[in-house]
C-alpha atoms as a PDB file:
ATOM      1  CA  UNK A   1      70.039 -88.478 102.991  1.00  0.00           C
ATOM      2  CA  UNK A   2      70.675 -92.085 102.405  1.00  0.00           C
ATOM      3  CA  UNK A   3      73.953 -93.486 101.494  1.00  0.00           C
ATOM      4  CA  UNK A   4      72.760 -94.755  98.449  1.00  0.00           C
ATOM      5  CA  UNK A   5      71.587 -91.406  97.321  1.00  0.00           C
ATOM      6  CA  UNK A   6      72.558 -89.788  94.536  1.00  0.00           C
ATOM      7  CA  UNK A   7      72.693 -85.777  93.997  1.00  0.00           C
ATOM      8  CA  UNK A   8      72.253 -84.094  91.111  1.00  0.00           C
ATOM      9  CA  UNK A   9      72.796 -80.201  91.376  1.00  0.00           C
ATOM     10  CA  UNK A  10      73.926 -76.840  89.553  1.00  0.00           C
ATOM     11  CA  UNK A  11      76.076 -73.592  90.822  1.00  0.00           C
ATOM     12  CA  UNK A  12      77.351 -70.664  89.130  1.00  0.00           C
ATOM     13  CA  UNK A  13      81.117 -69.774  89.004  1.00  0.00           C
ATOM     14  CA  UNK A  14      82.933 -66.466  88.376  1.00  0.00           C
ATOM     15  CA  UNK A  15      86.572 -65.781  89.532  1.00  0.00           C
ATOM     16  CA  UNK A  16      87.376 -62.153  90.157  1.00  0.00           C
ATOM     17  CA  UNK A  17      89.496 -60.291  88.088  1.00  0.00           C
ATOM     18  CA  UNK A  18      91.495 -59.523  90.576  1.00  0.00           C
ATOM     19  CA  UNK A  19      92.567 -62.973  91.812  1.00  0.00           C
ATOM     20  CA  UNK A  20      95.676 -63.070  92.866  1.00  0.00           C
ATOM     21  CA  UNK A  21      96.527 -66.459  90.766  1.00  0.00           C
ATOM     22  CA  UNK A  22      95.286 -64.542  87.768  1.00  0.00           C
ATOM     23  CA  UNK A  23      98.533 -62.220  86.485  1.00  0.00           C
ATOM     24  CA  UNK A  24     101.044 -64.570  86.392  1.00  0.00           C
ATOM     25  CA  UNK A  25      98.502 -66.968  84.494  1.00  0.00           C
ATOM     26  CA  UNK A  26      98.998 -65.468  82.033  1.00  0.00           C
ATOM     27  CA  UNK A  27     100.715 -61.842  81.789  1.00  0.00           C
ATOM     28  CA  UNK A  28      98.549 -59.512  79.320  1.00  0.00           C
ATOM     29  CA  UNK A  29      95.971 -62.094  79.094  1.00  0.00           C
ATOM     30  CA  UNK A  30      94.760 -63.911  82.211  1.00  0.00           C
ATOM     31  CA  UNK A  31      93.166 -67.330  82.060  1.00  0.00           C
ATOM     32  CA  UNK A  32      90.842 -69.208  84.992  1.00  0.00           C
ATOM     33  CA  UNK A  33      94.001 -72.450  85.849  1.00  0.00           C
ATOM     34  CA  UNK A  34      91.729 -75.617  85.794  1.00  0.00           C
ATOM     35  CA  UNK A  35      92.910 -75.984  89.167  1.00  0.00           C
ATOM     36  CA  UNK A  36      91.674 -72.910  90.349  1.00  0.00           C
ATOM     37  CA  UNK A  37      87.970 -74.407  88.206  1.00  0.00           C
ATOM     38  CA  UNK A  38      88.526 -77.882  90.379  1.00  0.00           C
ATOM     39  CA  UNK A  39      88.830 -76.419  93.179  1.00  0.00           C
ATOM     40  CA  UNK A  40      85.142 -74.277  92.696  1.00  0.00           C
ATOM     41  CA  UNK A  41      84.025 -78.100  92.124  1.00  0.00           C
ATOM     42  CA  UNK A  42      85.332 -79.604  95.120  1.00  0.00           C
ATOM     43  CA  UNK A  43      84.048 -76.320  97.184  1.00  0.00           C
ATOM     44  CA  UNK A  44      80.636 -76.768  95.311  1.00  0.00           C
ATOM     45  CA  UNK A  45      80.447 -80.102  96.956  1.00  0.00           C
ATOM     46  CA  UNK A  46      81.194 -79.358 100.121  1.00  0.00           C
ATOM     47  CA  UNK A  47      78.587 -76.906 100.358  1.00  0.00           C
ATOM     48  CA  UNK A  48      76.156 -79.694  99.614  1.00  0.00           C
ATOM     49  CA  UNK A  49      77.569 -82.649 101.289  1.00  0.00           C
ATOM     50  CA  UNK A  50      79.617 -81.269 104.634  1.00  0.00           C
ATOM     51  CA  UNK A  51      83.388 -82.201 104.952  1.00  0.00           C
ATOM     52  CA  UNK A  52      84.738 -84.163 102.446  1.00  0.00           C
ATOM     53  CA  UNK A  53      88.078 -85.036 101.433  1.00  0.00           C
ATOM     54  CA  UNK A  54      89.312 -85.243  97.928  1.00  0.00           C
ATOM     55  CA  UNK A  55      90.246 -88.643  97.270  1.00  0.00           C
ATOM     56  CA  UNK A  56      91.215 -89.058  93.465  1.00  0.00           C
ATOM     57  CA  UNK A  57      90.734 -87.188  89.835  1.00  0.00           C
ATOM     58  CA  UNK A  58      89.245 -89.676  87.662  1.00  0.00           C
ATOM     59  CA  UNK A  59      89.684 -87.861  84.818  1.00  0.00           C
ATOM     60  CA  UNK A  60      89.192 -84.323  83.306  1.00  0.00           C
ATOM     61  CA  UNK A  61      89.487 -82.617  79.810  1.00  0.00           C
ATOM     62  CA  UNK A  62      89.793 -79.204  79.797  1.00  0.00           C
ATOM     63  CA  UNK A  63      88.844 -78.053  76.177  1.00  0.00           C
ATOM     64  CA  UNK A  64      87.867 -74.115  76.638  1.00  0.00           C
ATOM     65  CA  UNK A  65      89.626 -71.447  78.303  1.00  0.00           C
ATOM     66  CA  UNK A  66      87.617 -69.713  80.752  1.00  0.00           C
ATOM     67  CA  UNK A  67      88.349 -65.605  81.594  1.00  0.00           C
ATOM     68  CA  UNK A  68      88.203 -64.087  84.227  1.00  0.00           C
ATOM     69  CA  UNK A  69      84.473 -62.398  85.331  1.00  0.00           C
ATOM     70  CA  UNK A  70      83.181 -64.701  82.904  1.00  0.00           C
ATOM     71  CA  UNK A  71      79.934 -66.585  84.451  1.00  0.00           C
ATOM     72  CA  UNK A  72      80.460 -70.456  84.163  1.00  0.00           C
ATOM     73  CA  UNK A  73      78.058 -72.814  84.842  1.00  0.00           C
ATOM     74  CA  UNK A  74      79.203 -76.115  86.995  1.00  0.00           C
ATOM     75  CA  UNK A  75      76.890 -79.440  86.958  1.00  0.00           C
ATOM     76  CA  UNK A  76      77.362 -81.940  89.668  1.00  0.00           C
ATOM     77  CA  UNK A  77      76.072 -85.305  89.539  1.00  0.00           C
ATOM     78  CA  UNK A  78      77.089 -87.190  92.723  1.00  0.00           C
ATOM     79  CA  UNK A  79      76.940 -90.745  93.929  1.00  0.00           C
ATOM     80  CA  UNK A  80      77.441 -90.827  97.524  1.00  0.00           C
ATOM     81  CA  UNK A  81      77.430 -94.723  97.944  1.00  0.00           C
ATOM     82  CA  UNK A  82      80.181 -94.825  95.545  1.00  0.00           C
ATOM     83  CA  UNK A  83      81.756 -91.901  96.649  1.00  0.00           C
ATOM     84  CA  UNK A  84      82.197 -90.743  92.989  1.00  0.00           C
ATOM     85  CA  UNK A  85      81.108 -87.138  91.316  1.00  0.00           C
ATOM     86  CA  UNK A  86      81.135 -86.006  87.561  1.00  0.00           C
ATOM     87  CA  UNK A  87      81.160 -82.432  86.744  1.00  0.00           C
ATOM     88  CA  UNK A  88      80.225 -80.353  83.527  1.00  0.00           C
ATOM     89  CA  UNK A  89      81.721 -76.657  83.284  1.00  0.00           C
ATOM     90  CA  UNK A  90      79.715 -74.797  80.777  1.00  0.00           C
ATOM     91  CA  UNK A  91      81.287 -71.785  79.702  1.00  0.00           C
ATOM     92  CA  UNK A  92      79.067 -69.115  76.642  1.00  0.00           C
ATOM     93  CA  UNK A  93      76.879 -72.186  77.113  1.00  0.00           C
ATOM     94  CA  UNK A  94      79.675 -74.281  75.257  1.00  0.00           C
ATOM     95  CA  UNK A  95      81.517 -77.172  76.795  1.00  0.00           C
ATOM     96  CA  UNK A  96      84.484 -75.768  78.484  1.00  0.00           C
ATOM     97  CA  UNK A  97      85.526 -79.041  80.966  1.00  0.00           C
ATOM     98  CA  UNK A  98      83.950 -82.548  82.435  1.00  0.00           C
ATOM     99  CA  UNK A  99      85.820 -84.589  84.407  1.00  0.00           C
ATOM    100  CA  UNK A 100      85.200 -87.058  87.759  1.00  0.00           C
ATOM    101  CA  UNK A 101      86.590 -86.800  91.388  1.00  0.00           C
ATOM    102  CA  UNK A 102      86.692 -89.340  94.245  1.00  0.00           C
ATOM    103  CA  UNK A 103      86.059 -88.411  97.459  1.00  0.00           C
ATOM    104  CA  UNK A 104      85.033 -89.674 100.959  1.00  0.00           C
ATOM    105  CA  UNK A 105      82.563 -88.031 103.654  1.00  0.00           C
ATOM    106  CA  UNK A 106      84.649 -86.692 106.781  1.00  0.00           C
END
């Protein structure tokens, strides 16, 4: 794939119940952390792309909470030349985060 490409791609998410992040996040009602949701982005793109390292968060709003079993769906839109990627969480097929990471190719 050229340098210049750009990749466009979707992925499902669901965290376990029984993640062990998950009770202390929060006690009697457990919430997905956005980190744990950033971190399902940055593994998405690895997947794709190889070894990458996480270079900067750009930005990212976080405007639905996301539960546990619940099944999320993640768009990617990558530019590799820029080494740039915007994501899109979609959670009950609302909005639930967007954001954009940095990153270089290991």
């Amino acid at each position: 794939m050229p340098e210049s490409a750009a990749l466009e791609f979707e992925s499902r998410i669901q965290v376990p119940a029984a993640h062990p992040c998950l009770p202390g996040h929060f006690p009697g009602r457990p919430l997905v952390p956005a980190v744990l949701l950033l971190n399902c982005v940055v593994r998405a793109l690895r997947e794709r792309l190889g070894g990458l390292r996480l270079t900067t968060l750009q930005g990212a709003k976080f405007l639905l909470p996301v539960l546990p079993e619940a099944r999320v769906d993640l768009q990617i839109r990558a530019d590799l030349s820029q080494g740039r990627a915007h994501f899109r969480i979609e959670f009950e097929g609302r909005l639930a985060a967007q954001g954009a990471l940095g990153f270089v190719r290991d």
